[in-house]
Protein backbone atom coordinates (compact mmCIF):
# COMPACT_ATOMS: atom_id res chain seq x y z
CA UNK A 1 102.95 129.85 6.04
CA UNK A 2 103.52 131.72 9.07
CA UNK A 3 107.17 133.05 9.49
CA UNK A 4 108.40 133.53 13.09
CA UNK A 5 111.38 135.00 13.85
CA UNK A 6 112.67 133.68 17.09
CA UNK A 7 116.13 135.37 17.58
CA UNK A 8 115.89 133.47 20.74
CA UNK A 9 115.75 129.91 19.11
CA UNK A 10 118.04 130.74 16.38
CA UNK A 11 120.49 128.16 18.01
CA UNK A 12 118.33 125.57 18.87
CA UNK A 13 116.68 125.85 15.71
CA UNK A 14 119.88 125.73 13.62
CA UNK A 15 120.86 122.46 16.10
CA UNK A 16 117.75 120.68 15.22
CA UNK A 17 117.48 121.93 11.23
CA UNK A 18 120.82 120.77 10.71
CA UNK A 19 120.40 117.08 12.07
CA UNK A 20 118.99 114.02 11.03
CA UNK A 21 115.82 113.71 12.65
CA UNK A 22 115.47 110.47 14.76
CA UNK A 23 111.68 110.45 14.00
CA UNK A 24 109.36 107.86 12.69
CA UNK A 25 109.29 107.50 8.60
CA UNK A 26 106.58 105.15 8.89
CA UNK A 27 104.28 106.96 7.03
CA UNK A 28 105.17 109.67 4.48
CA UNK A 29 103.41 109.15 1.54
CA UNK A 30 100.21 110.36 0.95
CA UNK A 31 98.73 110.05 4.24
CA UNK A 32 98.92 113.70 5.93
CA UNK A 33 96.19 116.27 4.81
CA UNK A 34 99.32 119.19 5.29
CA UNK A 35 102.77 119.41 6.29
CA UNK A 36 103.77 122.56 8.11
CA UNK A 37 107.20 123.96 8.87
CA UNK A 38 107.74 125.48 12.43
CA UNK A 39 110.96 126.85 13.93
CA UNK A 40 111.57 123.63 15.75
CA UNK A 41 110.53 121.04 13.32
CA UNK A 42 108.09 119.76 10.32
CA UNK A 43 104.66 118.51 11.45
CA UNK A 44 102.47 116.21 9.65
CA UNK A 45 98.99 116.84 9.95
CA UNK A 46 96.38 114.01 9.48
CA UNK A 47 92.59 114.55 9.32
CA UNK A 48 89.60 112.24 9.00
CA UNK A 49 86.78 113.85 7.59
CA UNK A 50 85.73 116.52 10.51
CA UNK A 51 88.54 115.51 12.59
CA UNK A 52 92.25 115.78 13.40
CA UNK A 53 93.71 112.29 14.14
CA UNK A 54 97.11 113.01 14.25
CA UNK A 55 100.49 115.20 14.15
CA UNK A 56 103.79 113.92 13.45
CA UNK A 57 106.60 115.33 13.68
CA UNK A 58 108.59 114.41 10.44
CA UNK A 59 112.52 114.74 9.13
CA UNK A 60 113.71 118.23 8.39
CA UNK A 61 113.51 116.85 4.61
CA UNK A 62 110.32 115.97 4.05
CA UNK A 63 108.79 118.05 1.17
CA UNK A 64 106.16 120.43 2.38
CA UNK A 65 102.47 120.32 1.63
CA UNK A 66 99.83 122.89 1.33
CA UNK A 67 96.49 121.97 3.68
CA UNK A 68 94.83 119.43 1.48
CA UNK A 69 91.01 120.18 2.97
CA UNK A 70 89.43 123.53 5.18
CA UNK A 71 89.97 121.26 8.46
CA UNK A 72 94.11 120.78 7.62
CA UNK A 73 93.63 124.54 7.15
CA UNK A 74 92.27 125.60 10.13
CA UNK A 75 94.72 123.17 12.22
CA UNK A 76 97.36 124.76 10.65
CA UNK A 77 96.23 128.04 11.21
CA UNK A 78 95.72 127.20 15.09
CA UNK A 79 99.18 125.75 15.37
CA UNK A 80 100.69 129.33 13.51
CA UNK A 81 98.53 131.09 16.68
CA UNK A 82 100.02 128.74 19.00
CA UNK A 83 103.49 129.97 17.69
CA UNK A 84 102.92 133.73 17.95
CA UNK A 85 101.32 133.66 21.43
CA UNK A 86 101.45 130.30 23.62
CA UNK A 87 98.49 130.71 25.30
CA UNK A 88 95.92 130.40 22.18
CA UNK A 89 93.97 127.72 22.92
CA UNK A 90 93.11 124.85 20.51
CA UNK A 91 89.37 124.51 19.59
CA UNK A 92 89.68 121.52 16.80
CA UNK A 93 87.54 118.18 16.85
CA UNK A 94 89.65 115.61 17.93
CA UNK A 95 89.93 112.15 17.26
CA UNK A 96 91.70 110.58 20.45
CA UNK A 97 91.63 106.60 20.23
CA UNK A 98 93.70 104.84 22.98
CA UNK A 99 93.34 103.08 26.71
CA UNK A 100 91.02 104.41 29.07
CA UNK A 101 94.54 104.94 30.81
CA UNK A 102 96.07 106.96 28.11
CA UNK A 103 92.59 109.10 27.68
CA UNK A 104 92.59 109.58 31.23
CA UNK A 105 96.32 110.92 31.27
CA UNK A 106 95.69 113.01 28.03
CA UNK A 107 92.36 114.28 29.58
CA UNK A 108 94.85 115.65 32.37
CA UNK A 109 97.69 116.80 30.24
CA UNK A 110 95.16 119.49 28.63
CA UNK A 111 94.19 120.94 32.12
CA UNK A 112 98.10 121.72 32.39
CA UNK A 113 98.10 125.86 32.07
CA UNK A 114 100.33 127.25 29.36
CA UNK A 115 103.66 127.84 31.07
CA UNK A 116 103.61 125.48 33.59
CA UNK A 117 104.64 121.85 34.01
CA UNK A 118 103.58 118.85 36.29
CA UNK A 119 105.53 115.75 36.96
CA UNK A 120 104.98 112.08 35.84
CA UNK A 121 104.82 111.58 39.39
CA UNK A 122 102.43 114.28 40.44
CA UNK A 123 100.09 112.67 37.85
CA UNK A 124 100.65 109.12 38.42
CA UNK A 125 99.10 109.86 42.12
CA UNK A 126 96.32 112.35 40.97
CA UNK A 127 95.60 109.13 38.93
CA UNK A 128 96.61 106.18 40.89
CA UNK A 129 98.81 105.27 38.35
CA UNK A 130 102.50 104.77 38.51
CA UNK A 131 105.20 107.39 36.24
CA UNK A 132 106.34 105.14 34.21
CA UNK A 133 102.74 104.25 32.73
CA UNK A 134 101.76 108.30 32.77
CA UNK A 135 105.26 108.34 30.38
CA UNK A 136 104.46 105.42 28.18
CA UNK A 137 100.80 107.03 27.84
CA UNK A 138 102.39 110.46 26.47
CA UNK A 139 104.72 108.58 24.31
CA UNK A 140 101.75 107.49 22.57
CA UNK A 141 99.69 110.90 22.64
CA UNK A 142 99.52 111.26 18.49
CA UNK A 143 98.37 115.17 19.19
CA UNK A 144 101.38 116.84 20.38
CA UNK A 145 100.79 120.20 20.87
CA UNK A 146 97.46 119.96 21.24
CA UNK A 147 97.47 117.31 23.87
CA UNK A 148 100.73 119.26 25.72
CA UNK A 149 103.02 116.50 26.73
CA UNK A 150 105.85 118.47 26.46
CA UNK A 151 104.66 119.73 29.84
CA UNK A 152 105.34 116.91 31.98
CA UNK A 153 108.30 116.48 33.15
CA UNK A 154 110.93 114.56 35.71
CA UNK A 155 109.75 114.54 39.57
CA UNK A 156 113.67 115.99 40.12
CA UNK A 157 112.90 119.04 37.53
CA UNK A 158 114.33 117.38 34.19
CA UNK A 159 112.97 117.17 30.91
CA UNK A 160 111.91 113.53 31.04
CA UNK A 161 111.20 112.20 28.11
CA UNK A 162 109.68 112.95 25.27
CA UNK A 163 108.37 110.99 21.55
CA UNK A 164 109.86 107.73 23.34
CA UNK A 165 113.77 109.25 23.55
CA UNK A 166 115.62 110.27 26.69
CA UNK A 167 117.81 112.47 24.34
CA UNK A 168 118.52 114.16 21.04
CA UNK A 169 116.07 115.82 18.92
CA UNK A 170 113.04 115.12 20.69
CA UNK A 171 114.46 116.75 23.82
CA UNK A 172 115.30 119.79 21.75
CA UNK A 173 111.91 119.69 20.64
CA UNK A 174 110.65 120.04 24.33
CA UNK A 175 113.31 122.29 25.08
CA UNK A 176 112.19 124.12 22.79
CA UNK A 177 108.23 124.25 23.30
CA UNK A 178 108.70 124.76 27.15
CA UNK A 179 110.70 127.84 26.08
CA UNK A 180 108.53 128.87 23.97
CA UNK A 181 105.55 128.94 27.00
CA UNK A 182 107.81 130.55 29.24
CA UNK A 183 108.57 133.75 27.22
């Protein structure tokens, strides 16, 4: 496991360690290939067979788990490079199953450049969609990360949304991995 040392983060990371995360429980048994620990939270990592269907991020608690199969490996090895430089790009198969609205706004989330952001708005047009759909459609991305929600934001320069909240620990999560692209 990859340990960064954010001096940076410290706070943020010893706001979100220390709280009961408001995140999904739904499925915690045996169903994630790894579980990896990052300075902002614990992420789930689910494969099927050749490709990654899915990362979660999971309660502080949760007990972590070595990568189960090479794929979980190399996913979490790409997410460790994606901690000690924000820029590395991704190159994992992915297994993206949703509307041909939700591909289409997840198709134009990855185009979004490492250390910028674009608004719900600004896509909604590019799409002819409306925000609020562009926001449900990244509330259901299951590839954080790799499919960088946390890059759109609020037309007026807020975080938005993010994970379905308006607040808590998913906007410190954001926080967070915005912060992390900007340094």
């Amino acid at each position: 496991m990859l340990d960064v040392d954010l001096p940076e983060h410290n706070d943020l990371t010893n706001k979100i360690m220390n709280k009961p995360m408001a995140i999904s429980k739904t499925r915690l048994a045996n169903d994630y290939q790894a579980k990896l620990a990052t300075p902002f939270a614990l992420l789930g990592i689910r494969t099927e067979e050749d490709w990654l269907t899915g990362i979660e991020y999971l309660p502080i608690d949760t007990p972590l788990l070595a990568p189960q199969n090479p794929l979980a490996r190399e996913v979490c090895q790409q997410l460790q490079a994606y901690l000690v430089d924000p820029g590395f790009i991704f190159d994992l198969s992915l297994h993206i199953s949703g509307t041909i609205h939700q591909r289409r706004v997840w198709h134009t989330i990855q185009a979004i450049p490492c250390g910028t952001t674009r608004s719900y708005a600004d896509i909604a047009t590019q799409l002819h969609s409306a925000p609020r759909a562009v926001g449900q459609a990244c509330g259901a991305n299951r590839l954080p990360m790799i499919i960088p929600c946390h890059r759109v934001i609020a037309k007026n320069g807020g975080l938005g949304g993010f994970m379905n909240a308006s607040d808590g620990v998913p906007l410190a999560i954001k926080r967070w991995l915005l912060h992390h692209e900007c340094t």
